[in-house]
C-alpha atoms as a PDB file:
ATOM      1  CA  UNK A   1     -34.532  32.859 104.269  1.00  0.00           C
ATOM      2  CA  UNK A   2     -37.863  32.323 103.563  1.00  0.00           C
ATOM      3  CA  UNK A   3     -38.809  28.160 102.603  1.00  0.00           C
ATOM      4  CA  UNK A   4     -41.753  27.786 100.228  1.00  0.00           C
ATOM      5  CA  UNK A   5     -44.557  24.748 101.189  1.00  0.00           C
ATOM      6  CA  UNK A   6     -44.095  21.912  98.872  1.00  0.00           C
ATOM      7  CA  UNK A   7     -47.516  21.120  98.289  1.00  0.00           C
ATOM      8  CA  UNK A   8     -48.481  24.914  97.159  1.00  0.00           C
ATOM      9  CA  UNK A   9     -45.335  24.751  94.631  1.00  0.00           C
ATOM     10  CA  UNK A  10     -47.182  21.638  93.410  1.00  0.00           C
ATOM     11  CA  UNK A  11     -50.431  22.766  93.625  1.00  0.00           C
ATOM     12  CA  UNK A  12     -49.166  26.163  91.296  1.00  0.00           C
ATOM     13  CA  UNK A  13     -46.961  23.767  89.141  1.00  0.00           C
ATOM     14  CA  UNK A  14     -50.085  21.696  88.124  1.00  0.00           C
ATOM     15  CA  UNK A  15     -51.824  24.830  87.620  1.00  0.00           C
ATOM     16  CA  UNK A  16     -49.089  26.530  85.191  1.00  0.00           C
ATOM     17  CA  UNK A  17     -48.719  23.351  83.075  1.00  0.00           C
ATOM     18  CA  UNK A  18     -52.715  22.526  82.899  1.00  0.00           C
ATOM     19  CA  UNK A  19     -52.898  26.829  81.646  1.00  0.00           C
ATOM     20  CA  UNK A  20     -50.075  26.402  79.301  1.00  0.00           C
ATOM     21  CA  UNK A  21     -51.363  22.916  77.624  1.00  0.00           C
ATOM     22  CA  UNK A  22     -54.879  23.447  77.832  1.00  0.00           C
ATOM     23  CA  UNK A  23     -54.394  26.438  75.352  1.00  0.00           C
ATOM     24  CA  UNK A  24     -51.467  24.611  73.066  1.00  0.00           C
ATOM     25  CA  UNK A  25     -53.887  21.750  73.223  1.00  0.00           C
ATOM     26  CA  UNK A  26     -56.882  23.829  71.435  1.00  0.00           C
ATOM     27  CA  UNK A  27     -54.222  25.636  69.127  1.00  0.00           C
ATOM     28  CA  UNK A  28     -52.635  21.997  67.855  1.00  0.00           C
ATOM     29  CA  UNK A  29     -56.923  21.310  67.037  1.00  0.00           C
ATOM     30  CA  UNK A  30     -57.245  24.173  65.026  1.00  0.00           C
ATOM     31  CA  UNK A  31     -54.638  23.179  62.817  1.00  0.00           C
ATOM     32  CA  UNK A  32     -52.807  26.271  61.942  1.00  0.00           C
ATOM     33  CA  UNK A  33     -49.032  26.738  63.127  1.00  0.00           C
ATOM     34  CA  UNK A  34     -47.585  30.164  62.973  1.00  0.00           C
ATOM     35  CA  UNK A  35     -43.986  29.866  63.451  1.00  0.00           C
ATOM     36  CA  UNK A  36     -40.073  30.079  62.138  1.00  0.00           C
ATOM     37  CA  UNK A  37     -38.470  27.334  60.870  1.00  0.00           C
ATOM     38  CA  UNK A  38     -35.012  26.542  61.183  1.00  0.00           C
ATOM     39  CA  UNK A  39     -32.894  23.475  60.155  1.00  0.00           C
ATOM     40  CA  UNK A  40     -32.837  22.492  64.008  1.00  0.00           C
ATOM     41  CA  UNK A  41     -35.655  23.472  65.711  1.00  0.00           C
ATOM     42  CA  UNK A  42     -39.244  25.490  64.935  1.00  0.00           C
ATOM     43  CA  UNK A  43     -40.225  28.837  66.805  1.00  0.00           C
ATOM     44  CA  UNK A  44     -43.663  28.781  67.139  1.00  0.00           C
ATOM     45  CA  UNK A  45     -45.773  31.274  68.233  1.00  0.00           C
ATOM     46  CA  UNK A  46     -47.813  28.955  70.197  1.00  0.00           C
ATOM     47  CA  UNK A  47     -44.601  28.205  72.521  1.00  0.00           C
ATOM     48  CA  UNK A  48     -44.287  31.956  73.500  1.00  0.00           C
ATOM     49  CA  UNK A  49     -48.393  32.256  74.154  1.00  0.00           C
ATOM     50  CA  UNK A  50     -48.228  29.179  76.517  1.00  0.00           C
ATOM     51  CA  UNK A  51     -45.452  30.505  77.770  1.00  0.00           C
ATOM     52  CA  UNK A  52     -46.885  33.814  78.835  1.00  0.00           C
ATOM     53  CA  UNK A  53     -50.031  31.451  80.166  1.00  0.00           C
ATOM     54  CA  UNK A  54     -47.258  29.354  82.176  1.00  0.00           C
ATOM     55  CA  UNK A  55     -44.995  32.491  83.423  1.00  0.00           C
ATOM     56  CA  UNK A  56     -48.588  34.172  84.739  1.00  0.00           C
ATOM     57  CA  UNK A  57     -49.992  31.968  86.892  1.00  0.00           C
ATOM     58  CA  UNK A  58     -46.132  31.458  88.374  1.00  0.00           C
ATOM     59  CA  UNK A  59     -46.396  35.020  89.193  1.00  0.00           C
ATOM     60  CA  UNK A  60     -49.523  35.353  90.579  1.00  0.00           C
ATOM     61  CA  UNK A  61     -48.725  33.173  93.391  1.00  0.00           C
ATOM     62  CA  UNK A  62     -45.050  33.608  93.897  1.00  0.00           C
ATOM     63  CA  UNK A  63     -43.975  37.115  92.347  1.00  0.00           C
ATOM     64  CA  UNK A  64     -40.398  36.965  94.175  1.00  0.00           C
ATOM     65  CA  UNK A  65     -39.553  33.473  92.691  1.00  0.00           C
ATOM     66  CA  UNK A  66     -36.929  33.583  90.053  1.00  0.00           C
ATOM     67  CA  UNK A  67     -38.260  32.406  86.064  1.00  0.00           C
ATOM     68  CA  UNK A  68     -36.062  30.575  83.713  1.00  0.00           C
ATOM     69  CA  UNK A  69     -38.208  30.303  80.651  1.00  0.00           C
ATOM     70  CA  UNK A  70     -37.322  28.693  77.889  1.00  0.00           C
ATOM     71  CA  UNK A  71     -38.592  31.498  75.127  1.00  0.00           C
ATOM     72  CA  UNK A  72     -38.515  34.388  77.729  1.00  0.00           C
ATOM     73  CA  UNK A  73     -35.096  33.572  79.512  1.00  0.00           C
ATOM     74  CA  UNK A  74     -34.284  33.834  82.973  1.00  0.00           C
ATOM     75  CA  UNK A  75     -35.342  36.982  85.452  1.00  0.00           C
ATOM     76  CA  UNK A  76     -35.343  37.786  89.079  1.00  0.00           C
ATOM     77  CA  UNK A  77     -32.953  36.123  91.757  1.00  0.00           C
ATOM     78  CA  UNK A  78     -34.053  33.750  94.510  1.00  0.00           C
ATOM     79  CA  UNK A  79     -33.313  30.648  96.867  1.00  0.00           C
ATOM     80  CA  UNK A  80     -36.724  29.538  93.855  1.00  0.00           C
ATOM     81  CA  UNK A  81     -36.240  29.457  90.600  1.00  0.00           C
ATOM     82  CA  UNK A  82     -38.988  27.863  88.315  1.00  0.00           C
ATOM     83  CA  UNK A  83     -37.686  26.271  84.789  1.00  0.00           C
ATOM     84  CA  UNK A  84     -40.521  26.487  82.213  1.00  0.00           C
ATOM     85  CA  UNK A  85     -40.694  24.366  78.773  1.00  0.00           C
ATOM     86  CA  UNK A  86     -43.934  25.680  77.402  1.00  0.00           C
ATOM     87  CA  UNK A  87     -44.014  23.339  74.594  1.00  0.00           C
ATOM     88  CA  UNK A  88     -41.802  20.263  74.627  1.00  0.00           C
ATOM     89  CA  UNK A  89     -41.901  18.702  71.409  1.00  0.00           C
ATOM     90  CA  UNK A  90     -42.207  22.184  69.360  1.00  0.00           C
ATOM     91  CA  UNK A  91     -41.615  20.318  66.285  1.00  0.00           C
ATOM     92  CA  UNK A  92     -44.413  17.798  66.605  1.00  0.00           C
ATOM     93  CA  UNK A  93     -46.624  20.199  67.295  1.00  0.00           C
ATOM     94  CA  UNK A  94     -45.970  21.843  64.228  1.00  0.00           C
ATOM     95  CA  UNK A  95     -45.635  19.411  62.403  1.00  0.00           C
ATOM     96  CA  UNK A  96     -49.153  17.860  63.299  1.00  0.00           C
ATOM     97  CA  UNK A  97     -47.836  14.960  65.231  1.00  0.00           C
ATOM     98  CA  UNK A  98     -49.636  14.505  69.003  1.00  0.00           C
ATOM     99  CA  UNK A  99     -46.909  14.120  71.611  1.00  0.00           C
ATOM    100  CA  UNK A 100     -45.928  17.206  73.219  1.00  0.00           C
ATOM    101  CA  UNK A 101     -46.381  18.538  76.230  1.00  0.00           C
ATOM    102  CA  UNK A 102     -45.957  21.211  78.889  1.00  0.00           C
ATOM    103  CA  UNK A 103     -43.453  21.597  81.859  1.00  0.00           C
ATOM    104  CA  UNK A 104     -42.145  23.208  84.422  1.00  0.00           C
ATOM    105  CA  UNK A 105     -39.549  22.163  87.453  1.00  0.00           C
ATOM    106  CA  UNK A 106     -39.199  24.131  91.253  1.00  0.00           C
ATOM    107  CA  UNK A 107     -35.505  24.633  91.588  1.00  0.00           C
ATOM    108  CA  UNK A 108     -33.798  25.013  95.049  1.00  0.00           C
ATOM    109  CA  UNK A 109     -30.351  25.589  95.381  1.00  0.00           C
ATOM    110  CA  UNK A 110     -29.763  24.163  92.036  1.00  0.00           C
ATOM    111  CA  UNK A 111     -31.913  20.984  93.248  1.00  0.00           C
ATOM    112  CA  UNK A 112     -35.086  20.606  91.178  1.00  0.00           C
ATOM    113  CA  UNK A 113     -38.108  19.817  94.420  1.00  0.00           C
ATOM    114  CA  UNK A 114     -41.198  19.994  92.116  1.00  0.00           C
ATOM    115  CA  UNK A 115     -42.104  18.615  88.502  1.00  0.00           C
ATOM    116  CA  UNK A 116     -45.238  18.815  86.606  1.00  0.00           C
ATOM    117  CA  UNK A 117     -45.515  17.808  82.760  1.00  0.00           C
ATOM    118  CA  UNK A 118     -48.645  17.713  80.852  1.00  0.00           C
ATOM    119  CA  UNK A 119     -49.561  16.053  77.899  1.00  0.00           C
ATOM    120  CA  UNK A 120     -52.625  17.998  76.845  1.00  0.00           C
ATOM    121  CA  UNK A 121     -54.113  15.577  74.494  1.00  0.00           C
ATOM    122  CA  UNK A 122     -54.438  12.721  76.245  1.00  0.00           C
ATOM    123  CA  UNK A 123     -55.295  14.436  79.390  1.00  0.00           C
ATOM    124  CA  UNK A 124     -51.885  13.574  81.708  1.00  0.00           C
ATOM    125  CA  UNK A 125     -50.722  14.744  84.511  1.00  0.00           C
ATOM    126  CA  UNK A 126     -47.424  14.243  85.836  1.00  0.00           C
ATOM    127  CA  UNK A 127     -46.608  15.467  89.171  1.00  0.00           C
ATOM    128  CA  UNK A 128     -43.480  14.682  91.485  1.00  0.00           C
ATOM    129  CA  UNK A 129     -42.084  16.117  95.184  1.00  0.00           C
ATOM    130  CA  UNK A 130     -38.585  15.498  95.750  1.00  0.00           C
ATOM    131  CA  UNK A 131     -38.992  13.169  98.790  1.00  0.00           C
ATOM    132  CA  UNK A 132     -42.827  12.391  98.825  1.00  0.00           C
ATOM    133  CA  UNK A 133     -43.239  10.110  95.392  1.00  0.00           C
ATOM    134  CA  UNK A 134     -44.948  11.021  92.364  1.00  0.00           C
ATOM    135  CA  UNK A 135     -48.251  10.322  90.702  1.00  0.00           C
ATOM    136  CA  UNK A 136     -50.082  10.153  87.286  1.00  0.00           C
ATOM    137  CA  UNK A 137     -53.469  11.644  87.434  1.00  0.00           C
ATOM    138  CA  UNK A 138     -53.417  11.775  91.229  1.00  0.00           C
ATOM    139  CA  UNK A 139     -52.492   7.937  91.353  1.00  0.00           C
ATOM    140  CA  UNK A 140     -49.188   7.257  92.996  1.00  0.00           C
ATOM    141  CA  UNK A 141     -46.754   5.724  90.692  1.00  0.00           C
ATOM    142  CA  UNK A 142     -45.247   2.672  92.242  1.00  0.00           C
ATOM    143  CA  UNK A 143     -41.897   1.086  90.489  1.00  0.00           C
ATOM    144  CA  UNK A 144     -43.200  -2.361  89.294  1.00  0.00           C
ATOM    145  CA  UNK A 145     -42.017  -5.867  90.187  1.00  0.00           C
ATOM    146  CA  UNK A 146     -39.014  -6.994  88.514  1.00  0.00           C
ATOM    147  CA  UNK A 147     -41.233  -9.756  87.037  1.00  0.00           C
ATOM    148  CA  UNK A 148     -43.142  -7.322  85.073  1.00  0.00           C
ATOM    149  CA  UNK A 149     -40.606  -5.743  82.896  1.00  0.00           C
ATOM    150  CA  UNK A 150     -39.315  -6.484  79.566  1.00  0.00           C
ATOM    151  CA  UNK A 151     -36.023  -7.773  79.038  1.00  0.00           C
ATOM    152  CA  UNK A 152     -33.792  -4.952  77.520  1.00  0.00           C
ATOM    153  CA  UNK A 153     -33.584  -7.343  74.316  1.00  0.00           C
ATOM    154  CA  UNK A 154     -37.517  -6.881  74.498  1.00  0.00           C
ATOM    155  CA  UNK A 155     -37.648  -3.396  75.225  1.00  0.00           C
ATOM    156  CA  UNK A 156     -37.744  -0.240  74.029  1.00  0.00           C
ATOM    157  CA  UNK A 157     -35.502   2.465  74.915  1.00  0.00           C
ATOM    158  CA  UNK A 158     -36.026   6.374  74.605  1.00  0.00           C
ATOM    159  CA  UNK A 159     -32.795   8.542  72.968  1.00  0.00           C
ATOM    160  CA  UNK A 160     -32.886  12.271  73.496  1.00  0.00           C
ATOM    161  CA  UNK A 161     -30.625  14.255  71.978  1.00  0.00           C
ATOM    162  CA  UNK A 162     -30.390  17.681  73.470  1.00  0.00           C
ATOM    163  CA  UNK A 163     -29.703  21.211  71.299  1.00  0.00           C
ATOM    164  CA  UNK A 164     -26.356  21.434  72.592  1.00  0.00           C
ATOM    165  CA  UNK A 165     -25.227  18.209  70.556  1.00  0.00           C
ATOM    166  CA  UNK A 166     -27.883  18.847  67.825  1.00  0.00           C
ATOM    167  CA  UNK A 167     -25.894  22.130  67.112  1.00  0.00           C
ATOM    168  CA  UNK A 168     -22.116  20.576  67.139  1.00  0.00           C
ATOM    169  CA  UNK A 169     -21.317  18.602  64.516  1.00  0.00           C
ATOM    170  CA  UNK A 170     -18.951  15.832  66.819  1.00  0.00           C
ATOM    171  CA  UNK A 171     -21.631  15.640  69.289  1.00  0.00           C
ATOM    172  CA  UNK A 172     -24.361  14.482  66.603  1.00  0.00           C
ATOM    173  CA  UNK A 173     -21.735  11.957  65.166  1.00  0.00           C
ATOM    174  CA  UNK A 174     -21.502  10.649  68.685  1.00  0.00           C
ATOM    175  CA  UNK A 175     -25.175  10.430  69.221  1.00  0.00           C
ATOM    176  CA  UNK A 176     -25.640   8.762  66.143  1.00  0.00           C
ATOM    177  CA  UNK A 177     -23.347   6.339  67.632  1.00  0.00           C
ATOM    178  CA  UNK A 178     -25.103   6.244  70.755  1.00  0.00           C
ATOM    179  CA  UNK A 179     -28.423   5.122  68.655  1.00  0.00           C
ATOM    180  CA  UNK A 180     -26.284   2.292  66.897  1.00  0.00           C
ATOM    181  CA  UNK A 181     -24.702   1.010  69.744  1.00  0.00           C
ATOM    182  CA  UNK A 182     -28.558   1.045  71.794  1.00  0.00           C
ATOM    183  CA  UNK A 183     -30.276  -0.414  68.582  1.00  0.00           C
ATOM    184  CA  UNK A 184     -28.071  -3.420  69.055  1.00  0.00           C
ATOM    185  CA  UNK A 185     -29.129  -4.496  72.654  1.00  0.00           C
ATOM    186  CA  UNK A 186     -33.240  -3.568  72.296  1.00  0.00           C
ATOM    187  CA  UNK A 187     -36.173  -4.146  70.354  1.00  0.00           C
ATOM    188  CA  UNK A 188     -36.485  -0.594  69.559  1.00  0.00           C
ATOM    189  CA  UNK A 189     -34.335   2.839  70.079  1.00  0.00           C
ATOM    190  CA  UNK A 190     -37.252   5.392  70.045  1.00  0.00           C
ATOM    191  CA  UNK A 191     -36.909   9.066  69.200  1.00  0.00           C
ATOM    192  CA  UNK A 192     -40.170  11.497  70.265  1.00  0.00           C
ATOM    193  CA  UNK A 193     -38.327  14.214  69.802  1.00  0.00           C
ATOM    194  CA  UNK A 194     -40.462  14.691  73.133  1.00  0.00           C
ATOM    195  CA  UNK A 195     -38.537  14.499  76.342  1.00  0.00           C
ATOM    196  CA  UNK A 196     -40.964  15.034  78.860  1.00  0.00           C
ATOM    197  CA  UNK A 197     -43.597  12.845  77.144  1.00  0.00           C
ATOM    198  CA  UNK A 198     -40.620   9.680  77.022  1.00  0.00           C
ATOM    199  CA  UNK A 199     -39.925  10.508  81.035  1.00  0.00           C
ATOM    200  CA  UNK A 200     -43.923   9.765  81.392  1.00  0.00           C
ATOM    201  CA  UNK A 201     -43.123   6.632  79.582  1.00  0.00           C
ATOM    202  CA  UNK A 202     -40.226   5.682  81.628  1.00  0.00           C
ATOM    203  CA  UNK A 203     -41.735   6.642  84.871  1.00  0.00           C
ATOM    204  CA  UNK A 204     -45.308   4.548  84.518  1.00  0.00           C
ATOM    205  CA  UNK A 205     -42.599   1.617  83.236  1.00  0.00           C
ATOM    206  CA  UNK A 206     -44.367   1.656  79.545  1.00  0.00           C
ATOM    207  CA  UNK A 207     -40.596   2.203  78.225  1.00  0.00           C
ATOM    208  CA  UNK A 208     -37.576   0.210  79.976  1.00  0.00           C
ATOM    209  CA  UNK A 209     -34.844   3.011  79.655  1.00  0.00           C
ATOM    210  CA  UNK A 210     -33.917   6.158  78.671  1.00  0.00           C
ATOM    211  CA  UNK A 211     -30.220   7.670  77.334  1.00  0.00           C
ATOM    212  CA  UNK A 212     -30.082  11.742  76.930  1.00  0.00           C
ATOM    213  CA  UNK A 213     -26.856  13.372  75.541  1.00  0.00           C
ATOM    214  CA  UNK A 214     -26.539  16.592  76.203  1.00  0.00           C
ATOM    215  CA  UNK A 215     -30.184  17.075  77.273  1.00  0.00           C
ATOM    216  CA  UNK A 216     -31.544  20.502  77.603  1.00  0.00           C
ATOM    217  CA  UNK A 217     -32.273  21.902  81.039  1.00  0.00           C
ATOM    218  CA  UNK A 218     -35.860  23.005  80.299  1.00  0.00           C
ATOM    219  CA  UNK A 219     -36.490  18.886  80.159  1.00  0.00           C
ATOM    220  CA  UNK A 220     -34.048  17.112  82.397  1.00  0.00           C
ATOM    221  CA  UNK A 221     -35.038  18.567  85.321  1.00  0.00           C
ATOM    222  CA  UNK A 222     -38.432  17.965  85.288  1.00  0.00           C
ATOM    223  CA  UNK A 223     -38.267  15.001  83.896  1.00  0.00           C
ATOM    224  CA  UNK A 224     -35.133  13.575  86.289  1.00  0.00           C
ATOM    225  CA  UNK A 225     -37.033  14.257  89.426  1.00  0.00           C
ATOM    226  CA  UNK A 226     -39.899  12.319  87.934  1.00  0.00           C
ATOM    227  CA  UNK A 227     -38.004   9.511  87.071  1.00  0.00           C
ATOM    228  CA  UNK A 228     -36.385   9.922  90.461  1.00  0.00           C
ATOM    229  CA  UNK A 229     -39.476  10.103  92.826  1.00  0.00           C
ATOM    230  CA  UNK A 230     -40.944   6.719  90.592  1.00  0.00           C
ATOM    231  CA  UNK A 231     -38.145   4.542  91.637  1.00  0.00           C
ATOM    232  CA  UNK A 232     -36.063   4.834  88.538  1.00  0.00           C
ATOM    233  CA  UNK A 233     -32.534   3.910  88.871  1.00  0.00           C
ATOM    234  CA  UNK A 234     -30.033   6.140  86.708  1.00  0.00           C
ATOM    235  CA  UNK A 235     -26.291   7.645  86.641  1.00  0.00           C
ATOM    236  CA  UNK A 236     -25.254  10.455  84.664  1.00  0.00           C
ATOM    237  CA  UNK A 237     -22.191  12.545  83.992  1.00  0.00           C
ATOM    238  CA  UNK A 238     -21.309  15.962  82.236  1.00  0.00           C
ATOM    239  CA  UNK A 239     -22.113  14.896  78.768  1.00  0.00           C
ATOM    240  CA  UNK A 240     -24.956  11.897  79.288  1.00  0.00           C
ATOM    241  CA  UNK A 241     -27.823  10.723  81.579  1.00  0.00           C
ATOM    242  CA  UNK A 242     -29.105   6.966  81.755  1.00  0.00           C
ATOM    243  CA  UNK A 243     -32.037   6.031  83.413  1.00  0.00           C
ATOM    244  CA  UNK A 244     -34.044   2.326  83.708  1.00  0.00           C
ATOM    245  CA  UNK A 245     -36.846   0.627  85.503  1.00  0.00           C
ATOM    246  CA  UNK A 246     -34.026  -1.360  87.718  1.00  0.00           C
ATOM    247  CA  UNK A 247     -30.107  -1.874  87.991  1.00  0.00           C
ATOM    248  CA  UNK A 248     -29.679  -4.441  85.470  1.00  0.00           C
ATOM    249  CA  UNK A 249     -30.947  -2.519  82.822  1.00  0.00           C
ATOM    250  CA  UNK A 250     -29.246   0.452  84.060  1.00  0.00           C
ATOM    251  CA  UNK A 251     -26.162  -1.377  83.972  1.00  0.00           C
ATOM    252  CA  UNK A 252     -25.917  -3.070  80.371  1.00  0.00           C
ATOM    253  CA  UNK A 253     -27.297   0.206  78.889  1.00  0.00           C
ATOM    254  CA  UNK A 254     -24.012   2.295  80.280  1.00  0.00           C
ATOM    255  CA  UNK A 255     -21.849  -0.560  79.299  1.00  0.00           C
ATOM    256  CA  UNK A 256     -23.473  -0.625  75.856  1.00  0.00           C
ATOM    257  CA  UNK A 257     -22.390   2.976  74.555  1.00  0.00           C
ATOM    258  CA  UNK A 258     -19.459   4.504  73.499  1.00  0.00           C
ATOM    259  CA  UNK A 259     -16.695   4.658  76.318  1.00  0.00           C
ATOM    260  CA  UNK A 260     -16.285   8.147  75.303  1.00  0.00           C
ATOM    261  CA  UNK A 261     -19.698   8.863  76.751  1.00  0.00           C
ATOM    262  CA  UNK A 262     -20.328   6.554  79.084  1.00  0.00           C
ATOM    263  CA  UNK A 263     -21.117   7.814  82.675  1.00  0.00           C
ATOM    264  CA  UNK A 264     -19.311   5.992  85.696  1.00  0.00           C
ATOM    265  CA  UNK A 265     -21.927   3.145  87.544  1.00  0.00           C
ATOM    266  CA  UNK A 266     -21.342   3.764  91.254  1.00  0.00           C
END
């Protein structure tokens, strides 16, 4: 079977995000948001034109590869399958709030190999190879010293609640849980409603940690492998990932939630 080169799925990864935000990025300036509104999420019309941008330039250079898109939904079959978020953070955008961004993730074998988010606005470029690091704007990020961080009673920590618990009623009681139990150990339990612009955050060590419930796959695996290739420790189980600049954090943020939810530390 046929193995794709790592550095031309980056190379067409930086490519698709850079065409999808570059356009959402000159729609969000002109001010006007065509879309449908729902009680738990926005439709915009802007997500489904990046996405076309993102989904073309995918295809140009690897027509056999396999496309899970998050507006489009998933076609072809192959050992590649790319997973597209267009527009992460649909609802800032539309709402006229700047942080969103654009995303896509190489999967092999179920194993996500490539990530590239872009935040548009202020010019950002994520970019991670399973195995070979990852880097901001071309600049390898490097976990920092121990000595740098924030003490988790300092810190701020990122809480993503996916769709999947944002649609069932006993999943959003538990993640409001989640949020109480968090806002009791750190300065500040932050909420983007953003994913892939909080991974950014977590991976450059600007946030010290990072709880999803339920996360959507059009986020987590672009952003996991990002986290991953900076040096970020985490654990995760069916229902919830945690992720943190280093071990102690990681550890008294799983022994701070809910034991319901709570992923097992190795």
């Amino acid at each position: 079977m046929e193995t794709a080169d790592v550095e031309e799925l980056a190379a067409v990864a930086e490519r698709a995000v850079r065409a999808g935000g570059e356009f959402l990025r000159d729609e969000f300036r002109d001010g006007t948001v065509d879309g449908e509104y729902g009680t738990d999420d926005v439709k915009a019309a802007a997500d489904r034109a990046a996405e076309e941008r993102v989904v073309s330039v995918i295809r140009e250079s690897f027509p056999d590869h396999a496309i899970d898109a998050e507006e489009a939904g998933r076609s072809g079959s192959s050992r590649y399958e790319w997973v597209v978020d267009p527009l992460d953070g649909t609802n800032n955008f539309a709402a006229g709030l700047p942080m969103f961004a654009s995303a896509v993730a190489v999967v092999e074998d179920n194993s996500p190999v490539v990530s590239a988010i872009y935040e548009p606005l202020p010019d950002t470029l994520y970019l991670a190879r399973r195995g070979h690091g990852a880097t901001v704007n071309g600049e390898r990020i490097r976990p920092s010293e121990s000595a740098d961080r924030l003490s988790l009673e300092h810190g701020t920590v990122s809480f993503v609640l996916g769709l999947p618990a944002v649609r069932d009623a006993d999943r959003r009681r538990q993640g409001r849980e989640m949020v109480a139990a968090l806002d009791g150990v750190c300065k500040r339990v932050l909420e983007t409603w953003s994913p892939c612009v909080d991974w950014g955050l977590l991976a450059t060590g600007r946030i010290e940690g990072l709880v999803a419930f339920y996360p959507d796959v059009y986020e987590q695996y672009a952003g996991s492998l990002l986290a991953a290739e900076a040096g970020v420790e985490s654990v995760e189980s069916e229902s919830t990932y945690v992720a943190a600049g280093d071990r102690a954090t990681l550890e008294a943020l799983v022994e701070t939630l809910p034991a319901s939810v709570r992923p097992k530390l190795d």
